[in-house]
N, C-alpha and C. Protein backbone atom coordinates (compact mmCIF):
# COMPACT_ATOMS: atom_id res chain seq x y z
N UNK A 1 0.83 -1.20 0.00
CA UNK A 1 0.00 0.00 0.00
C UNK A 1 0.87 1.26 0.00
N UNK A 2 2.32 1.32 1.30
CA UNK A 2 3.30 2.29 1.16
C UNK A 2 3.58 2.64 -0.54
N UNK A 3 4.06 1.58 -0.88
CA UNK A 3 4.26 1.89 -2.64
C UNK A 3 3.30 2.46 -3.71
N UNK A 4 2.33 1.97 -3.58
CA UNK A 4 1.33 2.55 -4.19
C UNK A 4 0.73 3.84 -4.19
N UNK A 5 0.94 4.22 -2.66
CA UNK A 5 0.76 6.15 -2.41
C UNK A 5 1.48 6.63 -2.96
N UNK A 6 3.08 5.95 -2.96
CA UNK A 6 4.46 7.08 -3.30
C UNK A 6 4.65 6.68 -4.84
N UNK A 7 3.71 5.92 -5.50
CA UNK A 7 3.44 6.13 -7.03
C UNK A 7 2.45 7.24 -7.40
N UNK A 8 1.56 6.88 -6.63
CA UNK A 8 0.60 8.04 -7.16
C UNK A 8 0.91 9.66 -6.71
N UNK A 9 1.77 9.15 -5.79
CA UNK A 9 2.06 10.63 -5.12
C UNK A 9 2.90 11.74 -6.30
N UNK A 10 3.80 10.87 -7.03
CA UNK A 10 4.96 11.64 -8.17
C UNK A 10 4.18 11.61 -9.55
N UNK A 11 2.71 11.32 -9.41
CA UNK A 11 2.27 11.22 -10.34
C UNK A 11 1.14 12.22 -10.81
N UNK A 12 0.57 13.01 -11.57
CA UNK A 12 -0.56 13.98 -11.71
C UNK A 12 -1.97 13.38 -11.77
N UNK A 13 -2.72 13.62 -10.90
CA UNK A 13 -4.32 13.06 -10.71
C UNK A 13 -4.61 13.52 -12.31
N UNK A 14 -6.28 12.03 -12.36
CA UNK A 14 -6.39 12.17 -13.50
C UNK A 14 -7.23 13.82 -13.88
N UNK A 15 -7.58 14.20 -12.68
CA UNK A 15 -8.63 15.48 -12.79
C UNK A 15 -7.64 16.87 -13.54
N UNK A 16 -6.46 16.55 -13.05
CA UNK A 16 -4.91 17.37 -13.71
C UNK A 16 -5.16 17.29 -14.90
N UNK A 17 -4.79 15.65 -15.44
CA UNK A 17 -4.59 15.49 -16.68
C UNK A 17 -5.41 15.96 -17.76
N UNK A 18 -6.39 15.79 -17.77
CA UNK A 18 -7.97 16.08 -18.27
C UNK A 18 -7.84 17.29 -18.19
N UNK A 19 -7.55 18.61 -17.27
CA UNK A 19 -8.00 19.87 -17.44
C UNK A 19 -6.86 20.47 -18.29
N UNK A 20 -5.13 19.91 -18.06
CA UNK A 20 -4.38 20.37 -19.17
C UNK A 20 -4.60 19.86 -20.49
N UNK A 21 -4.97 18.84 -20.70
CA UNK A 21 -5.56 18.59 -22.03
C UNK A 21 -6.19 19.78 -22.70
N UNK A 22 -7.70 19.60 -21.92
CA UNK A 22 -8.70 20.69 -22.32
C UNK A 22 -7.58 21.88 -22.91
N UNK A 23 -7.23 22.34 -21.50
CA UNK A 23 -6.38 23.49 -21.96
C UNK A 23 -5.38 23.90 -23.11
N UNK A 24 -5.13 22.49 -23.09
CA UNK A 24 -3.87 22.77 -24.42
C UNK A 24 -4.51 22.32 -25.48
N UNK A 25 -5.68 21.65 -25.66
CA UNK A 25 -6.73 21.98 -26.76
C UNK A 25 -7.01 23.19 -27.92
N UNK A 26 -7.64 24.03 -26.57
CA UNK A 26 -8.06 25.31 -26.82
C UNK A 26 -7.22 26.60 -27.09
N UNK A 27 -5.95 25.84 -26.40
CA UNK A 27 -4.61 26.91 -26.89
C UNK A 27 -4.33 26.57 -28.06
N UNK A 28 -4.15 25.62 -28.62
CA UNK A 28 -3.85 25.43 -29.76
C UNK A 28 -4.94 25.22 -30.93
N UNK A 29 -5.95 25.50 -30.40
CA UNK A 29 -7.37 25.99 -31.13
C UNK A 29 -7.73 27.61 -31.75
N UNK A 30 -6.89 28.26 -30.33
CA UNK A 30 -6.87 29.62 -30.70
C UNK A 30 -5.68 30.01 -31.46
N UNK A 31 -4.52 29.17 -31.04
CA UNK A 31 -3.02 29.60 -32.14
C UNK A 31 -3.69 29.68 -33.41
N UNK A 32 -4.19 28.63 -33.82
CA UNK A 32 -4.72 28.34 -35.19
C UNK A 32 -5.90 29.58 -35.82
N UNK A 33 -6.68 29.68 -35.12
CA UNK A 33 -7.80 30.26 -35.86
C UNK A 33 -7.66 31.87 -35.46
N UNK A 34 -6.84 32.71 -34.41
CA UNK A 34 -6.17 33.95 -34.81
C UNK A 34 -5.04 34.13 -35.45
N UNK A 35 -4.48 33.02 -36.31
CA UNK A 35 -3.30 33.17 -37.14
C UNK A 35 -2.38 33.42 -36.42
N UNK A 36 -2.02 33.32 -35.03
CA UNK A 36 -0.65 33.58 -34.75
C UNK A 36 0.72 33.26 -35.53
N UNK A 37 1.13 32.12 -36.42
CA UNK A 37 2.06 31.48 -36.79
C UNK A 37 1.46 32.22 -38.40
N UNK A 38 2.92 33.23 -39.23
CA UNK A 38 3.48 33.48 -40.03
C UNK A 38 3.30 32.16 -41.25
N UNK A 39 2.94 32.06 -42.18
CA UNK A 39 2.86 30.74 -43.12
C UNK A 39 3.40 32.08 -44.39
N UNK A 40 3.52 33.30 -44.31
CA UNK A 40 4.28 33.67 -45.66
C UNK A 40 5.67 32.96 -45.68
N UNK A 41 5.65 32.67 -47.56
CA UNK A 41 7.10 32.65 -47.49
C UNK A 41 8.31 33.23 -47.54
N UNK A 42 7.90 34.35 -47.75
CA UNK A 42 8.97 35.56 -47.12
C UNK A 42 9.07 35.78 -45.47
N UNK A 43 8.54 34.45 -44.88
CA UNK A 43 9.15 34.88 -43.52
C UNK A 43 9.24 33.77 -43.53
N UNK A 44 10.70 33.12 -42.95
CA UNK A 44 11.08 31.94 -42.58
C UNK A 44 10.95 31.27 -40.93
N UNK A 45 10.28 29.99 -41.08
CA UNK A 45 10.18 29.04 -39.73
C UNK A 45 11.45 29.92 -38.93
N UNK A 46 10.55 29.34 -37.75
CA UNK A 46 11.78 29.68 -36.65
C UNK A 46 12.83 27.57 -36.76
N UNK A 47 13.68 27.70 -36.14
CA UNK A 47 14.63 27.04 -36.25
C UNK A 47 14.07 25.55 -35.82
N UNK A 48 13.22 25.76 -34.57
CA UNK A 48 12.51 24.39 -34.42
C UNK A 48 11.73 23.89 -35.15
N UNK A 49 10.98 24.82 -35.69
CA UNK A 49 9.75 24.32 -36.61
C UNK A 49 10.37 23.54 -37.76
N UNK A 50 11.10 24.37 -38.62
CA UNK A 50 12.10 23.93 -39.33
C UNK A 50 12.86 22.79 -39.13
N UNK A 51 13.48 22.09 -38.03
CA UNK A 51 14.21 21.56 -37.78
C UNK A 51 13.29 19.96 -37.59
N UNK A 52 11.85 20.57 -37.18
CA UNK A 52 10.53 19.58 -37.02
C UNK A 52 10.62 19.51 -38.52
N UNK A 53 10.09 20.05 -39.16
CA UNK A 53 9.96 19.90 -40.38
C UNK A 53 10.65 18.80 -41.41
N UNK A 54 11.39 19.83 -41.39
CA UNK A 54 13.04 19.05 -41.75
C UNK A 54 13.25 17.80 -41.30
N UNK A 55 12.98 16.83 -40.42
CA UNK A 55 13.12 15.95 -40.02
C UNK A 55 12.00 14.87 -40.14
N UNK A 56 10.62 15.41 -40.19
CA UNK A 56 9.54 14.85 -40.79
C UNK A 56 9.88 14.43 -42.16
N UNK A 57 10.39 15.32 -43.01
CA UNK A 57 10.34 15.19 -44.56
C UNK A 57 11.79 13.66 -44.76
N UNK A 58 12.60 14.11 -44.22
CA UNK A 58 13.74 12.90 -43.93
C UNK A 58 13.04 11.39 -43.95
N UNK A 59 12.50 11.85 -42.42
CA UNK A 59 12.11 10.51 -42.26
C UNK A 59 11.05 10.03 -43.65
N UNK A 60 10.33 10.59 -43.76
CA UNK A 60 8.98 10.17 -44.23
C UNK A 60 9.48 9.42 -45.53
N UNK A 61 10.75 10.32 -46.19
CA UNK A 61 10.69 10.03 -47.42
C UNK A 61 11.83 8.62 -47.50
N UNK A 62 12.36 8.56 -46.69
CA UNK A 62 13.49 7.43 -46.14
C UNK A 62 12.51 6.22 -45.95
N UNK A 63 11.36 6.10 -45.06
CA UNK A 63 10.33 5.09 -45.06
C UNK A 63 9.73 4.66 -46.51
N UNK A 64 9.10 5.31 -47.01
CA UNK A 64 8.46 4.94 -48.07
C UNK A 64 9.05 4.65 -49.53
N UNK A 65 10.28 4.89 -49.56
CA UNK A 65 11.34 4.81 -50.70
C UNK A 65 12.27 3.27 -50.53
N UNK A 66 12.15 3.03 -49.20
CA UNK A 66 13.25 1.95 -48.91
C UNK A 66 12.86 0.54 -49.62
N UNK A 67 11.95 0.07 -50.52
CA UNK A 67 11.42 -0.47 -50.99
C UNK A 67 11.30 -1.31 -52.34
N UNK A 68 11.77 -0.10 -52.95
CA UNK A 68 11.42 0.32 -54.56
C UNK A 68 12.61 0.00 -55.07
N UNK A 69 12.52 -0.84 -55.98
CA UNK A 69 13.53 -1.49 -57.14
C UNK A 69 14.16 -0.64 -57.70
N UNK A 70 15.55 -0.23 -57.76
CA UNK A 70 16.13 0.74 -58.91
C UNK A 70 16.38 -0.30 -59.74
N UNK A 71 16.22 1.13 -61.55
CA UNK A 71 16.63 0.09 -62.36
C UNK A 71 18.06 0.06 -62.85
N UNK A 72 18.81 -0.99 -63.22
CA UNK A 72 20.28 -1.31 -63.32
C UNK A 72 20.76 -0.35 -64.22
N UNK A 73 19.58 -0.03 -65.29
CA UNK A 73 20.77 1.07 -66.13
C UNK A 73 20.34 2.52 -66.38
N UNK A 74 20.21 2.91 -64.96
CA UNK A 74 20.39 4.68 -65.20
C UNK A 74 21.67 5.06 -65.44
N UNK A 75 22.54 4.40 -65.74
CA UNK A 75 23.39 5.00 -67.14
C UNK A 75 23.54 5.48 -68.22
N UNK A 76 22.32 4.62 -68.28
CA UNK A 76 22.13 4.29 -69.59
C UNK A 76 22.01 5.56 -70.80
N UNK A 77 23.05 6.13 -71.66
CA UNK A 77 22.78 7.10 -72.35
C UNK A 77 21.17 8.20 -72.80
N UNK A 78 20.63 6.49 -73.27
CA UNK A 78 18.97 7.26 -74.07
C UNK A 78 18.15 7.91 -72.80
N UNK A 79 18.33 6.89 -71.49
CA UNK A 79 17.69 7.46 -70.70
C UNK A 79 18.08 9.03 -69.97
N UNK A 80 19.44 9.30 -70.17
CA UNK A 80 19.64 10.59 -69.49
C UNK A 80 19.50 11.61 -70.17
N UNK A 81 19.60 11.29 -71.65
CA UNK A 81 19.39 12.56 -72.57
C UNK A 81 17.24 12.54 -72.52
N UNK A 82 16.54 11.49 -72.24
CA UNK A 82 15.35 11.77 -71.87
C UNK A 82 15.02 12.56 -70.63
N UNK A 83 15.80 11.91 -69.66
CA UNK A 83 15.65 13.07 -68.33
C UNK A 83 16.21 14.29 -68.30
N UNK A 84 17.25 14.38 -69.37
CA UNK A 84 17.39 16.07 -69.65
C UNK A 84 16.54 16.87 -70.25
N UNK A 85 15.61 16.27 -71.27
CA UNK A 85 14.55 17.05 -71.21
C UNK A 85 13.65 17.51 -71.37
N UNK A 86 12.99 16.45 -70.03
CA UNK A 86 12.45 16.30 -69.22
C UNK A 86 12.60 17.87 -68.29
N UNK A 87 13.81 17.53 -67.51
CA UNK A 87 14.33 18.21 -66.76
C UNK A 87 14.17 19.80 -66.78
N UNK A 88 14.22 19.74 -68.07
CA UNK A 88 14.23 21.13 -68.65
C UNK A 88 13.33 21.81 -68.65
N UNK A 89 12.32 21.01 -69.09
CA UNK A 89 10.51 21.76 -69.11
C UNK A 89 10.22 21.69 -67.45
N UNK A 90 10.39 21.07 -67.33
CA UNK A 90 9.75 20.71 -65.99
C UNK A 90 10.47 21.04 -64.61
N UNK A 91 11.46 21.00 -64.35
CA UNK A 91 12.62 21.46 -63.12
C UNK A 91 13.39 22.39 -62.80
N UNK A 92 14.15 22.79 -64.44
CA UNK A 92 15.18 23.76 -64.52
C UNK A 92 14.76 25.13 -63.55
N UNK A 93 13.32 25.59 -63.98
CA UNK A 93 12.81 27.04 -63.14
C UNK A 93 13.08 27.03 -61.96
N UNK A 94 13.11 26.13 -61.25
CA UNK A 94 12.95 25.73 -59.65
C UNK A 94 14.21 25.37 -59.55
N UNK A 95 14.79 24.48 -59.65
CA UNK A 95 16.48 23.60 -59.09
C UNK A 95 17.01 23.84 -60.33
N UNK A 96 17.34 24.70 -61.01
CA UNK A 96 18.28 25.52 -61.98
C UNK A 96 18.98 24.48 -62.61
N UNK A 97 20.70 24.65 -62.69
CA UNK A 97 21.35 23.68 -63.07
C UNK A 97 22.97 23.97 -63.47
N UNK A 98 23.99 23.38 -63.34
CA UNK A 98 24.87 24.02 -63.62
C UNK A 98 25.48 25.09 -64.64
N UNK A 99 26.15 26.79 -63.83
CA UNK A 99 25.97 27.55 -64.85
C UNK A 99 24.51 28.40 -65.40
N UNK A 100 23.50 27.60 -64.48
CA UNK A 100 22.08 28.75 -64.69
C UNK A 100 21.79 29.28 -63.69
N UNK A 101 21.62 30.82 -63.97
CA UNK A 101 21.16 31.78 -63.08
C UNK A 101 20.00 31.65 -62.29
N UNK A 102 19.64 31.91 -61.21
CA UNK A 102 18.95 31.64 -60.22
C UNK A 102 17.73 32.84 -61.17
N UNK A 103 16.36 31.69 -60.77
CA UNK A 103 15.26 32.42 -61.14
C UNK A 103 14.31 33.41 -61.05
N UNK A 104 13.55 34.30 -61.45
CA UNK A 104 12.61 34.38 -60.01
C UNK A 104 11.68 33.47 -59.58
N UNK A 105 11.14 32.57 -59.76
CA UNK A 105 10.13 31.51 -59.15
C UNK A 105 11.29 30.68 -58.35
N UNK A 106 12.84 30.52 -58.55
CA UNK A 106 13.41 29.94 -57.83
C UNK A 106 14.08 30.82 -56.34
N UNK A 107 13.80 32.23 -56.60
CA UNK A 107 13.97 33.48 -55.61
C UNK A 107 13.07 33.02 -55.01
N UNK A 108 11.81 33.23 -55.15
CA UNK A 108 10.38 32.95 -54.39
C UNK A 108 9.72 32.60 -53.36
N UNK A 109 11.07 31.08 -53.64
CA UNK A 109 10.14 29.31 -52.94
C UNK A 109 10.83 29.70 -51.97
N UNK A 110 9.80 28.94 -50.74
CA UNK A 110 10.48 28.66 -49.37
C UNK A 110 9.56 27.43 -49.08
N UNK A 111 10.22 26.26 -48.49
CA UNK A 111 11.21 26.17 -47.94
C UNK A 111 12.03 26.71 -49.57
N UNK A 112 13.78 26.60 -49.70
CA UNK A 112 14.03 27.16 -51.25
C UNK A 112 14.02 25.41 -51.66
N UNK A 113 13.81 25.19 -53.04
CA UNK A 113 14.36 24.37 -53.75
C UNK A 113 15.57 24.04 -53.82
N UNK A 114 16.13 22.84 -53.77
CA UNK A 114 17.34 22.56 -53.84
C UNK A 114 17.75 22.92 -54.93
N UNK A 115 19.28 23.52 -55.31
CA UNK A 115 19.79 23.24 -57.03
C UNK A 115 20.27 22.16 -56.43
N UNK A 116 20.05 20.97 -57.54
CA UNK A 116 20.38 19.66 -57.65
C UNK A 116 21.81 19.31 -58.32
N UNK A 117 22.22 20.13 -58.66
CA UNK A 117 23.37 20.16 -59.18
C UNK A 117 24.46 20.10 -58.13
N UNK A 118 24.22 20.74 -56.74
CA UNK A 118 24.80 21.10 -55.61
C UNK A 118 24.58 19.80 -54.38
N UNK A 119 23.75 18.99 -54.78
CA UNK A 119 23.44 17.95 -53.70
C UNK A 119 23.49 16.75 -54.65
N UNK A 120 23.78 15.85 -53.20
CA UNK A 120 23.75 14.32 -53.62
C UNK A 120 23.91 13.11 -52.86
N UNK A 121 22.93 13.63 -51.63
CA UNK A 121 22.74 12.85 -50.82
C UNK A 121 21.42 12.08 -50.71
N UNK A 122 20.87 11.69 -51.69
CA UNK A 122 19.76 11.31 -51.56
C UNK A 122 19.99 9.60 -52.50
N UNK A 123 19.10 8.51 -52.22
CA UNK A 123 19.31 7.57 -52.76
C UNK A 123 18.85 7.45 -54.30
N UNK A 124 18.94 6.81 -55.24
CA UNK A 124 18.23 6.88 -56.84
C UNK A 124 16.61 6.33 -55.79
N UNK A 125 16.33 5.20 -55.52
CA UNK A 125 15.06 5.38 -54.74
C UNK A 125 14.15 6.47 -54.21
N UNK A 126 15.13 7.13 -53.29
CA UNK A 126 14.48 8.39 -52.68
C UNK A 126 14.46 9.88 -53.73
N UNK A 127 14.96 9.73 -54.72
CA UNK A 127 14.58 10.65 -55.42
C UNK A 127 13.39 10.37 -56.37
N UNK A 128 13.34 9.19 -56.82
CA UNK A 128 12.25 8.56 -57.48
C UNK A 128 11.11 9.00 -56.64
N UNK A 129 11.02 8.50 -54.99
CA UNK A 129 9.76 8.55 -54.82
C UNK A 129 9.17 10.18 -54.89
N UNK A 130 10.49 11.27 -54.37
CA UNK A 130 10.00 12.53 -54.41
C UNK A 130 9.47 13.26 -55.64
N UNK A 131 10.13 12.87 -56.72
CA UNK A 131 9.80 13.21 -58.12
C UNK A 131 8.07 12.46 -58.24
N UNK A 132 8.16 10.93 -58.09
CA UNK A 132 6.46 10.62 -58.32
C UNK A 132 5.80 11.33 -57.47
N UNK A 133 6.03 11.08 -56.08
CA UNK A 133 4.50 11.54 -55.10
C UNK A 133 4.82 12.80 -54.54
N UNK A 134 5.92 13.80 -55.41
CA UNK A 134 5.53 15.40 -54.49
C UNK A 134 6.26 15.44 -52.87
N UNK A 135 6.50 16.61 -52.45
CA UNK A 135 6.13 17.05 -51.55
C UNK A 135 5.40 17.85 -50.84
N UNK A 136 4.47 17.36 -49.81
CA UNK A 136 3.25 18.79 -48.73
C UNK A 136 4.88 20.08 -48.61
N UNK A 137 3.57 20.47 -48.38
CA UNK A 137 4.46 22.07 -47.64
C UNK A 137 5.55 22.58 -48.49
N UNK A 138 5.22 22.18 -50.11
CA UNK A 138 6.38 22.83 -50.80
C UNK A 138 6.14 22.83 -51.55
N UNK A 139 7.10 23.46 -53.24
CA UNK A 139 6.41 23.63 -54.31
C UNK A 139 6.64 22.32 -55.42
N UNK A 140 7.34 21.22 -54.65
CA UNK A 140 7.40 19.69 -55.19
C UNK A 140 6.06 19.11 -55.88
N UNK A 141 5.78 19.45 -57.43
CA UNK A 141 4.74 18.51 -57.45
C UNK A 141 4.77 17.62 -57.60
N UNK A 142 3.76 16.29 -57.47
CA UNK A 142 3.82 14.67 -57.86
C UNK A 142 3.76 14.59 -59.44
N UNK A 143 4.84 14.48 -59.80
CA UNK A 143 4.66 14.39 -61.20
C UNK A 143 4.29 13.03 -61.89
N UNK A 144 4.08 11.71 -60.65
CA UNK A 144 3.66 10.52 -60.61
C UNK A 144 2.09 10.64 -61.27
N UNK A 145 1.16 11.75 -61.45
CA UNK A 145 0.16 11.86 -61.79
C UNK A 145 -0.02 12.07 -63.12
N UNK A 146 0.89 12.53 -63.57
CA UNK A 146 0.79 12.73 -65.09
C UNK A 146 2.08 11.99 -66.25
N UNK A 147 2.80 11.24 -65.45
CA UNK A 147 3.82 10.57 -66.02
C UNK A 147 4.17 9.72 -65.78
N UNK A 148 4.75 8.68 -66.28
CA UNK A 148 4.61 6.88 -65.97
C UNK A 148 6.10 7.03 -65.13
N UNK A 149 6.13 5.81 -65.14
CA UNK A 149 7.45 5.09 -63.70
C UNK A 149 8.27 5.26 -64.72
N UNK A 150 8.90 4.99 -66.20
CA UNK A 150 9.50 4.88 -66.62
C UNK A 150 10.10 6.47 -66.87
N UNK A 151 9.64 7.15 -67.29
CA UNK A 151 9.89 8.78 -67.45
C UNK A 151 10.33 8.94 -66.46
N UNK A 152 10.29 9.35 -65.11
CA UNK A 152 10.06 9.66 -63.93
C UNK A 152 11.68 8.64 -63.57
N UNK A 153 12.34 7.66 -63.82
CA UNK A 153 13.67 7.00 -63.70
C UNK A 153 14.04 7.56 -64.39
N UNK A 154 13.90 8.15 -65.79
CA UNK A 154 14.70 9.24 -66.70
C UNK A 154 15.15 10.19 -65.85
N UNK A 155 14.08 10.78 -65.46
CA UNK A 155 14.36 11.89 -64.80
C UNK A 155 15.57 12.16 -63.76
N UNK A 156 15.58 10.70 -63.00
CA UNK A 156 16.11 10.12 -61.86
C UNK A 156 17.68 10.23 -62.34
N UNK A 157 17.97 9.55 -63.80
CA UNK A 157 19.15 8.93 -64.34
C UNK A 157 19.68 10.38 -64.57
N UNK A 158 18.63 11.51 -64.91
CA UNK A 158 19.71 12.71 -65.71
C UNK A 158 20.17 13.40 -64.05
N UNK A 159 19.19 13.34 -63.15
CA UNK A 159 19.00 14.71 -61.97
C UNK A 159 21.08 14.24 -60.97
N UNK A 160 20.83 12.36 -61.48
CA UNK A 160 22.37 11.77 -60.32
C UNK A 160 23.46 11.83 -61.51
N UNK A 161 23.25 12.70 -62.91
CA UNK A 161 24.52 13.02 -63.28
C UNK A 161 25.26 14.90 -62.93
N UNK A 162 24.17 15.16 -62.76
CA UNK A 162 24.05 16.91 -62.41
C UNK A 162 25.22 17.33 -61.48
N UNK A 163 25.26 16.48 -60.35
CA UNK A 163 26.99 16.84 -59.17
C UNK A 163 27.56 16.76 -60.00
N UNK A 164 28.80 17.75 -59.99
CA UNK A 164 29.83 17.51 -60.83
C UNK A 164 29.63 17.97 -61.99
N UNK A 165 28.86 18.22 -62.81
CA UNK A 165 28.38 18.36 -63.78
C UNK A 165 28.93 20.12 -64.15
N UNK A 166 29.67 20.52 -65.49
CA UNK A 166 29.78 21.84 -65.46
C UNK A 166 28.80 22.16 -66.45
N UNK A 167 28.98 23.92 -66.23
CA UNK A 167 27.77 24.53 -67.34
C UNK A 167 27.78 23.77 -68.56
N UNK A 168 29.12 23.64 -69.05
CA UNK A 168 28.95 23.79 -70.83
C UNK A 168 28.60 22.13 -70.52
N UNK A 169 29.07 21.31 -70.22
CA UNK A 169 28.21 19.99 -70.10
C UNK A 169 26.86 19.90 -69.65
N UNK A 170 26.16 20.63 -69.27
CA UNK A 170 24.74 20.72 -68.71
C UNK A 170 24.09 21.14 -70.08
N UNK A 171 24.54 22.38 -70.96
CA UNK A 171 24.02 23.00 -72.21
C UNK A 171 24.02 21.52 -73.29
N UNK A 172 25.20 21.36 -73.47
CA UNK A 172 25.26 19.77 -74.19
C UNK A 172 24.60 19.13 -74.10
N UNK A 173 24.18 18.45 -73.09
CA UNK A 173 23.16 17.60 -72.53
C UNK A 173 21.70 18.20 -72.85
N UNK A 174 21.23 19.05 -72.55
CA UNK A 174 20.32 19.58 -72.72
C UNK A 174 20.07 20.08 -74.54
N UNK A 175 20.62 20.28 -74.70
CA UNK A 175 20.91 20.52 -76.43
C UNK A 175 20.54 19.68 -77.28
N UNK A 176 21.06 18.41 -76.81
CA UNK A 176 20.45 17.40 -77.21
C UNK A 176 19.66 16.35 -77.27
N UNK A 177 19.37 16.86 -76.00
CA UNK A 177 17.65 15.92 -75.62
C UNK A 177 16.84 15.99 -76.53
N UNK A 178 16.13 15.09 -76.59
CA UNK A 178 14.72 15.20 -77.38
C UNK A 178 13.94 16.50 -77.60
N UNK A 179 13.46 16.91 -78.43
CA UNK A 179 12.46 18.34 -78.49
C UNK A 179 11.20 18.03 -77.94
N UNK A 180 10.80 17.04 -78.21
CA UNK A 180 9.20 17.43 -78.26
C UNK A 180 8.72 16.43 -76.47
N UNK A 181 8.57 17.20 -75.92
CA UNK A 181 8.17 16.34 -74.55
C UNK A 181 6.53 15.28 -75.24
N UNK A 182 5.78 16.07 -75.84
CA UNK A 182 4.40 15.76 -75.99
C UNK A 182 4.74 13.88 -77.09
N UNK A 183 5.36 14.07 -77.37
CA UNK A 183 6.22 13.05 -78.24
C UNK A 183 6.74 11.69 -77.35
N UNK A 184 7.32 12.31 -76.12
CA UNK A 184 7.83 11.17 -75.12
C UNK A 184 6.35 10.90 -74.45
N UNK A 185 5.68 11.14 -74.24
CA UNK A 185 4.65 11.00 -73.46
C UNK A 185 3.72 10.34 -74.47
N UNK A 186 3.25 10.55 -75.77
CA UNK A 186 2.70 9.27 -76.98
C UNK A 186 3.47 7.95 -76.82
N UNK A 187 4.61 8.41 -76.05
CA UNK A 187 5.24 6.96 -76.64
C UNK A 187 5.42 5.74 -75.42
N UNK A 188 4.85 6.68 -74.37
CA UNK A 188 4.75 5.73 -72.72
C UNK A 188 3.55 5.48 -72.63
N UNK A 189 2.61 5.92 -73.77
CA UNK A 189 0.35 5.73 -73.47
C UNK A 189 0.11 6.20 -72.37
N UNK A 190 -1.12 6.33 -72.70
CA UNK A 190 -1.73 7.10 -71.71
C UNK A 190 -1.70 8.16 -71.23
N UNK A 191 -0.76 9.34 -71.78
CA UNK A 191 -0.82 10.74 -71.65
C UNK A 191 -1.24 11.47 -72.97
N UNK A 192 -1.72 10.77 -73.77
CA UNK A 192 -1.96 11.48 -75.42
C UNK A 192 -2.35 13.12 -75.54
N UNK A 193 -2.14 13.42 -76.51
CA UNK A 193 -3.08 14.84 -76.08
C UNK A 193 -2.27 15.72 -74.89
N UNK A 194 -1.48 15.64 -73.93
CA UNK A 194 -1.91 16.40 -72.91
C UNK A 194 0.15 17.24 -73.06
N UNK A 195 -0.28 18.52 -72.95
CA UNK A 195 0.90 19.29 -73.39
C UNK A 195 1.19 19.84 -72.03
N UNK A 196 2.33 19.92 -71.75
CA UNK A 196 2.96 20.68 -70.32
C UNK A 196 3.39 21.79 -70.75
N UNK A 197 3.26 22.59 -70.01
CA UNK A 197 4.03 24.20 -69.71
C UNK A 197 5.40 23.79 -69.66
N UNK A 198 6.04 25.29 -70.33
CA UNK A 198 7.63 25.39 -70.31
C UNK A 198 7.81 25.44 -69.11
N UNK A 199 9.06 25.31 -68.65
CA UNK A 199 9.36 25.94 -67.33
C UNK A 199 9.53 27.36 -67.35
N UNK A 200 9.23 28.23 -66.65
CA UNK A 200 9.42 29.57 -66.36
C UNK A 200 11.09 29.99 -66.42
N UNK A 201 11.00 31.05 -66.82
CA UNK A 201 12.22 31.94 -66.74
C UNK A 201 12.71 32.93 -66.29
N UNK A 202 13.73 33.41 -65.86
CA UNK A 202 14.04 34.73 -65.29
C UNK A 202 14.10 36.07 -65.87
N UNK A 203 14.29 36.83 -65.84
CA UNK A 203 14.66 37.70 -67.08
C UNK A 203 16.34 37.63 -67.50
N UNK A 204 16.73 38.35 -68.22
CA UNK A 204 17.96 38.31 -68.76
C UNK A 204 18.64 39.37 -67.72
């Protein structure tokens, strides 16, 4: 019985528990619905939020990627001159590329877009899955919605030659990709008909 008092004793009655609940309910009922918390992106998270953030997106994308078959030849020439461009219509505005000037839609973003040219810590998996299913809370779309698995490893094969990669080899590459995106997309079915926007540009 001694033991059992001097448990409950270091412990908070349930009538405690229940009323800080309530309380921290309604506090965080009112954070929300008088807007206290900044969501422009010209004002950046404070360091925890961020750091929450930041660590959500890690994990999340580390779980759901660990899975997925890479295929053996993102080497493979045809496929990287397809993910170049690819790349081009679709990425360059946002994660630039070696030798290209920072945008304004790439000024803009917050959290910012990575230039991909500058990173390369991510697995061929984990970039796959971010390229198909997007990221919340950013300007990552799922491009898994409008483009097959196979495009989308193009993409994958050109984005893990980019480190290292200098300007005039990035122009090359890109130079000679395919022209017509609407063309690669007849030729995977099931996107017929359907034309994408250029990527945006900066001014000169």
């Amino acid at each position: 019985m001694m033991d059992r008092a001097r448990i409950r004793h270091h412990f908070p009655s349930l009538t405690f528990v229940a009323i800080a609940t309530v309380v921290l309910v309604i506090a965080a009922a009112g954070f929300i619905y008088f807007g206290a918390y900044n969501i422009a992106a010209d004002a950046p998270h404070t360091r925890p939020v961020y750091a929450m953030l930041d660590g959500l997106r890690e994990r999340s994308i580390a779980v759901r990627s660990r899975n997925i078959a890479v295929p053996g030849n993102l080497a493979d020439a045809k496929r990287i001159s397809s993910g170049a461009a690819l790349y081009k219509e679709m990425c360059s505005g946002c994660h630039l590329g070696p030798g290209v000037e920072r945008s304004e839609m790439s000024q803009g973003l917050y959290p910012r877009a990575p230039e991909l040219a500058e990173t390369a810590d991510l697995s061929p998996a984990q970039q796959f899955w971010i390229i198909k299913h997007g990221v919340k809370l950013s300007a990552m779309p799922a491009w898994g919605k409008t483009h097959p698995d196979p495009l989308i490893w193009d993409m994958v094969a050109f984005v893990r030659k980019l480190p290292g990669m200098t300007g005039e080899e990035y122009k090359t590459l890109i130079a000679g990709a395919p022209a017509e995106h609407d063309e690669m997309m007849k030729d995977m079915g099931g996107m017929k008909g359907m034309a994408m926007p250029a990527a945006p540009h900066g001014h000169d």
